[in-house]
N, C-alpha and C. Protein backbone atom coordinates (compact mmCIF):
# COMPACT_ATOMS: atom_id res chain seq x y z
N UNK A 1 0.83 -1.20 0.00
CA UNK A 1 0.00 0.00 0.00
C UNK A 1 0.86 1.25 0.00
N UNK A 2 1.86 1.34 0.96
CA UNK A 2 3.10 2.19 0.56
C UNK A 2 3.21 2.77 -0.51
N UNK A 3 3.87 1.47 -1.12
CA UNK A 3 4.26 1.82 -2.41
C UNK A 3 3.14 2.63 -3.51
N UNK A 4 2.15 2.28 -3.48
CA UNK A 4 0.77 2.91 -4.42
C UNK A 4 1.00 4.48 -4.05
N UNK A 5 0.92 4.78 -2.88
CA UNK A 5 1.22 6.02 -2.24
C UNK A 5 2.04 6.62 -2.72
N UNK A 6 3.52 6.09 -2.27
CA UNK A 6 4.76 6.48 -3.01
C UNK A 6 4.73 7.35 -4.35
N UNK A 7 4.13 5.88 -5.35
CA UNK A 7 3.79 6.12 -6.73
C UNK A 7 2.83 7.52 -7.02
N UNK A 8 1.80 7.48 -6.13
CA UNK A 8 0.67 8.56 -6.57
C UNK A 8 1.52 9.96 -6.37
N UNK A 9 1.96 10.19 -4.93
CA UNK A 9 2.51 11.27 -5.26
C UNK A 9 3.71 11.87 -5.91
N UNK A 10 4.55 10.71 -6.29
CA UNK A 10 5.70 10.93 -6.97
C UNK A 10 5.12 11.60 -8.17
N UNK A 11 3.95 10.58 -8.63
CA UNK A 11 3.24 11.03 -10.23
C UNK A 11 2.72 12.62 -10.08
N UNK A 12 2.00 12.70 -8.61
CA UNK A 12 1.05 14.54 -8.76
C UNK A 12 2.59 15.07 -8.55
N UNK A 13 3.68 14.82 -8.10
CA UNK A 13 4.81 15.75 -8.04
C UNK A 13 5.29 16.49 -9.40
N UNK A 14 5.49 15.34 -10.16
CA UNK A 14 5.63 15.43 -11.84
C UNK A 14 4.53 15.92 -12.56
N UNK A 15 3.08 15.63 -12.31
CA UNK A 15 2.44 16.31 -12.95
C UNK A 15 1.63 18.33 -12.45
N UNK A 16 2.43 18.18 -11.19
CA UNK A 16 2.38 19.78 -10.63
C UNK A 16 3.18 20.80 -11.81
N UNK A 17 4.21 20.15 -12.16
CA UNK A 17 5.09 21.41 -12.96
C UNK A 17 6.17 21.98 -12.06
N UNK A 18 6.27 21.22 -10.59
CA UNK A 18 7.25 22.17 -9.96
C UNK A 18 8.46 21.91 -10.82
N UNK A 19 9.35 23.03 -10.63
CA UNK A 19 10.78 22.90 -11.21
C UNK A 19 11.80 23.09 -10.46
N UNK A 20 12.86 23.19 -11.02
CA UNK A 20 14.00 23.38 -10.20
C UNK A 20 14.42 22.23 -9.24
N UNK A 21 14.79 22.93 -8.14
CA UNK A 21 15.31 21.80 -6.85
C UNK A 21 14.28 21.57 -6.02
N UNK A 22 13.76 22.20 -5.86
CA UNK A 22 12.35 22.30 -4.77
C UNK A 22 11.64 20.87 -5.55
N UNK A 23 11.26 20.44 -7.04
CA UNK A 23 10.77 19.41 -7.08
C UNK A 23 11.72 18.60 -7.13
N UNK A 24 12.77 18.26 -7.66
CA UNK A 24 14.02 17.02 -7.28
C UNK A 24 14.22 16.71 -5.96
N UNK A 25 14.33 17.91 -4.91
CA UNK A 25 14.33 17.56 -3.30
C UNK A 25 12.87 16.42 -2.93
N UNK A 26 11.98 16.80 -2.98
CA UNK A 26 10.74 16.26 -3.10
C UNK A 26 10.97 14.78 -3.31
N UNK A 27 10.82 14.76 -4.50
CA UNK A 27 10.95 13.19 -5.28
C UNK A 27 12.26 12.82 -4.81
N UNK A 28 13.47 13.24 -4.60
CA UNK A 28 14.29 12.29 -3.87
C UNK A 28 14.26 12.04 -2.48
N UNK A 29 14.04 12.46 -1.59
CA UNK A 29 13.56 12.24 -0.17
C UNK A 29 12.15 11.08 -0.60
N UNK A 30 11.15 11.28 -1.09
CA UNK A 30 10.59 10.37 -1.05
C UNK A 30 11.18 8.80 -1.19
N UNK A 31 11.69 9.03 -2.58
CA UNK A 31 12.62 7.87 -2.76
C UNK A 31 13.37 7.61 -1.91
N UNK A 32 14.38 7.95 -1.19
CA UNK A 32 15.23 7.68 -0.45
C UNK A 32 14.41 6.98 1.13
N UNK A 33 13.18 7.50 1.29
CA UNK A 33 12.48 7.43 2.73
C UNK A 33 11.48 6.10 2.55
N UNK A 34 10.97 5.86 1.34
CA UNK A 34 9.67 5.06 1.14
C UNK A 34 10.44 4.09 -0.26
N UNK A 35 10.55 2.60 0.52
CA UNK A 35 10.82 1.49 -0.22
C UNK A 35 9.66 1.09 -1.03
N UNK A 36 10.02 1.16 -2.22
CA UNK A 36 8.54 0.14 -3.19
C UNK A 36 9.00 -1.37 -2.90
N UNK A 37 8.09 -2.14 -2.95
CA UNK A 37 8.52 -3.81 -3.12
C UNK A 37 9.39 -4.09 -1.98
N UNK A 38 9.83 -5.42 -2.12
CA UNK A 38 10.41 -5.88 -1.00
C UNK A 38 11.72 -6.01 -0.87
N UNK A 39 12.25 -5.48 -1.79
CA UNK A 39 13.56 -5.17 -2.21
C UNK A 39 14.21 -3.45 -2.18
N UNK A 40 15.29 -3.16 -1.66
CA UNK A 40 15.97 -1.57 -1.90
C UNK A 40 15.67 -1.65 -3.75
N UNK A 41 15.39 -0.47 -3.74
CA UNK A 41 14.76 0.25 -4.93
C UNK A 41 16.25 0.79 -5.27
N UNK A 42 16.67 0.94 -6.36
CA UNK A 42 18.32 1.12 -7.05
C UNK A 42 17.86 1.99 -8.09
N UNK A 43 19.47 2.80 -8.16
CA UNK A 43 19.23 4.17 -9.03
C UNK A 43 19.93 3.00 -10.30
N UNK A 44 19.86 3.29 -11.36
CA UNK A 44 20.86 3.26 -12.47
C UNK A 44 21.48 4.08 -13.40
N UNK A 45 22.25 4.64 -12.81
CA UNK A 45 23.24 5.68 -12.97
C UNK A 45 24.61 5.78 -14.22
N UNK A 46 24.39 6.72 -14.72
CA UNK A 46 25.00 6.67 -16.18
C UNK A 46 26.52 8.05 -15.81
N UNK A 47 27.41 7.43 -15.48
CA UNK A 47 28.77 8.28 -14.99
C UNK A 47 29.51 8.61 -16.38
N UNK A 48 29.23 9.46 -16.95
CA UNK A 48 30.21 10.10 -18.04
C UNK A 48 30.84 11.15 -18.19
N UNK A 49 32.34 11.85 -19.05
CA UNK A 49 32.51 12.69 -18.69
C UNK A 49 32.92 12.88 -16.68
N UNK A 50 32.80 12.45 -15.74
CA UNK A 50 32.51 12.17 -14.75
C UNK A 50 31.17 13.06 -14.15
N UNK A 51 30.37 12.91 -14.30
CA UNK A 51 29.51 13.88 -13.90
C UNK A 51 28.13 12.37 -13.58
N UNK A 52 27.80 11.94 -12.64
CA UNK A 52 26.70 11.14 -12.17
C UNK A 52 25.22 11.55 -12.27
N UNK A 53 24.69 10.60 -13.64
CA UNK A 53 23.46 11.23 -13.83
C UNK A 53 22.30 10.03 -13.38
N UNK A 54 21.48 10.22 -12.93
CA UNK A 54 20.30 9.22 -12.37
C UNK A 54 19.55 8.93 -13.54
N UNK A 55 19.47 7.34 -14.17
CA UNK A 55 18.72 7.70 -15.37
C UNK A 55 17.71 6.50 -15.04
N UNK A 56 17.59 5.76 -14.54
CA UNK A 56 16.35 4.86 -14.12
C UNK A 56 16.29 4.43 -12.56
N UNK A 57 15.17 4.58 -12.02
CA UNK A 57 14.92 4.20 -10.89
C UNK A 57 14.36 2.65 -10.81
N UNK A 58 14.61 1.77 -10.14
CA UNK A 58 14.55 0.38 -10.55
C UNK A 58 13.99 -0.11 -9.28
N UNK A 59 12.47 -0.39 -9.76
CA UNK A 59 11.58 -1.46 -8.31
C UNK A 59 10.98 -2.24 -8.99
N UNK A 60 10.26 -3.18 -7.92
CA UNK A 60 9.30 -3.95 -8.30
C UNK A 60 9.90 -5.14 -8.46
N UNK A 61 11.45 -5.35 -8.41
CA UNK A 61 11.93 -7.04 -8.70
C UNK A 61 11.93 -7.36 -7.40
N UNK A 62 12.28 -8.93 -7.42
CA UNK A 62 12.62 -9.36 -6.34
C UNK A 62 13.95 -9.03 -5.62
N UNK A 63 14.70 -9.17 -6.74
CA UNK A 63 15.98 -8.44 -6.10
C UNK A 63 16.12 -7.35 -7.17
N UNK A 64 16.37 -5.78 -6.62
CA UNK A 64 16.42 -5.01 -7.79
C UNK A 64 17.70 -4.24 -7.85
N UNK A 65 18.60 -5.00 -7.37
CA UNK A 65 20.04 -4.83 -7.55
C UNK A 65 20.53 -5.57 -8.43
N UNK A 66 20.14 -7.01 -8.68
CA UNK A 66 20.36 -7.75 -9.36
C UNK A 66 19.93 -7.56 -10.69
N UNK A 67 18.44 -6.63 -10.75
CA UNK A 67 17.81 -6.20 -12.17
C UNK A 67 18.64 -5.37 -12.98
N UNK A 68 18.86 -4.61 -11.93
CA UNK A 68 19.71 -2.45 -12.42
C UNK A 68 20.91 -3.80 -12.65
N UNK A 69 21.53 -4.55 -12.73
CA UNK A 69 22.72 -5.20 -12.78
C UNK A 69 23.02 -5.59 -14.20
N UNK A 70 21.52 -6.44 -14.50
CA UNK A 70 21.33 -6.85 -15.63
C UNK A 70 20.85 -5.79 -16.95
N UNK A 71 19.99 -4.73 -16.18
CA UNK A 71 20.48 -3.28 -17.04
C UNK A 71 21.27 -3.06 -17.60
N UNK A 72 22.72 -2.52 -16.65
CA UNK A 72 23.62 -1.93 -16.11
C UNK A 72 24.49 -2.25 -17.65
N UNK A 73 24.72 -4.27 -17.36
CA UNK A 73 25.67 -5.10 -18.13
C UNK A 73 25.26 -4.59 -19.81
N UNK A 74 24.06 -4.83 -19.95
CA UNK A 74 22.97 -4.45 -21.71
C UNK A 74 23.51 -2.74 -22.23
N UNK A 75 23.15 -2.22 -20.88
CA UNK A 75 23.41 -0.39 -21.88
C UNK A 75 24.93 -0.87 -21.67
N UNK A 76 26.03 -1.24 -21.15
CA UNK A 76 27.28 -0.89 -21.26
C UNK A 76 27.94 -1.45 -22.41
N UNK A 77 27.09 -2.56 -22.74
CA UNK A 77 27.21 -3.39 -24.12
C UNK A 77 27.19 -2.85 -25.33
N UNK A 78 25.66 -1.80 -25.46
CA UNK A 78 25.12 -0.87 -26.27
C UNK A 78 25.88 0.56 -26.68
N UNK A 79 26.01 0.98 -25.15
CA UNK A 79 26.91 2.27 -25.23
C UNK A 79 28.64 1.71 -24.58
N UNK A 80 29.29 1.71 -25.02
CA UNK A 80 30.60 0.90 -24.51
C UNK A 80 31.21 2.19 -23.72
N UNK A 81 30.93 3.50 -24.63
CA UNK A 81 31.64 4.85 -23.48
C UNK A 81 31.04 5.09 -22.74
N UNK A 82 29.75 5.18 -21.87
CA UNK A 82 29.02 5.44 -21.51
C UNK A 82 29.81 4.28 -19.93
N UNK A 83 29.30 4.70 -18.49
CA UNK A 83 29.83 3.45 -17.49
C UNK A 83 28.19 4.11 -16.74
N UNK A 84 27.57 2.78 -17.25
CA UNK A 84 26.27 2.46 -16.17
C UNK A 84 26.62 1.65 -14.99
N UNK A 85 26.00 2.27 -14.39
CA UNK A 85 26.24 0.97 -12.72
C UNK A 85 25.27 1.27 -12.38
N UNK A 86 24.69 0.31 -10.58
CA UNK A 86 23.83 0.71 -10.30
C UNK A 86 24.15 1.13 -8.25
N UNK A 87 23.59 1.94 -7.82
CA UNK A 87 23.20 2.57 -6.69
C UNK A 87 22.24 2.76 -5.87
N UNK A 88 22.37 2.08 -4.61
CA UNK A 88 21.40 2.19 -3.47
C UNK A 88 20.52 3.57 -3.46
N UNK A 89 19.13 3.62 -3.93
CA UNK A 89 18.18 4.33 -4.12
C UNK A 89 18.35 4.68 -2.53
N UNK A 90 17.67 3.68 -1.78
CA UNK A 90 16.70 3.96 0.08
C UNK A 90 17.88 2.74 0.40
């Protein structure tokens, strides 16, 4: 039930229009505070240039470290310059 929660307001967050940091603070504290599924929820993170960008948020597996993993391995395959990994969301 959490998680539905989670989801709803993550979605009215995104569909408010806030911008800036004021909505990224938002949606990441949520994330970071409220686990979906029964598993830590994982960023999958695209490090290029060195600069760490968040490009998928990864729930709902059983293990979703192991998913963002199997991600992770596919885009690095795809993009070879590109270094996906993945990172403890909560």
């Amino acid at each position: 039930m959490r998680g539905f929660i989670a989801v709803g307001v993550a979605l009215f967050i995104a569909g408010c229009g806030i911008s800036g940091d004021t909505g990224r603070s938002i949606f990441d504290w949520i994330v970071e505070h409220i686990q979906i599924g029964s598993s830590r929820d994982v960023w999958l993170v695209k490090g290029s240039f060195g600069v760490e960008d968040r490009v998928a948020l990864i729930f709902g597996y059983m293990d979703d470290m192991a998913a963002c993993g199997d991600i992770a391995v596919a885009m690095n395959e795809k993009f070879p310059r590109a270094k996906y990994y993945c990172k403890s969301a909560n």
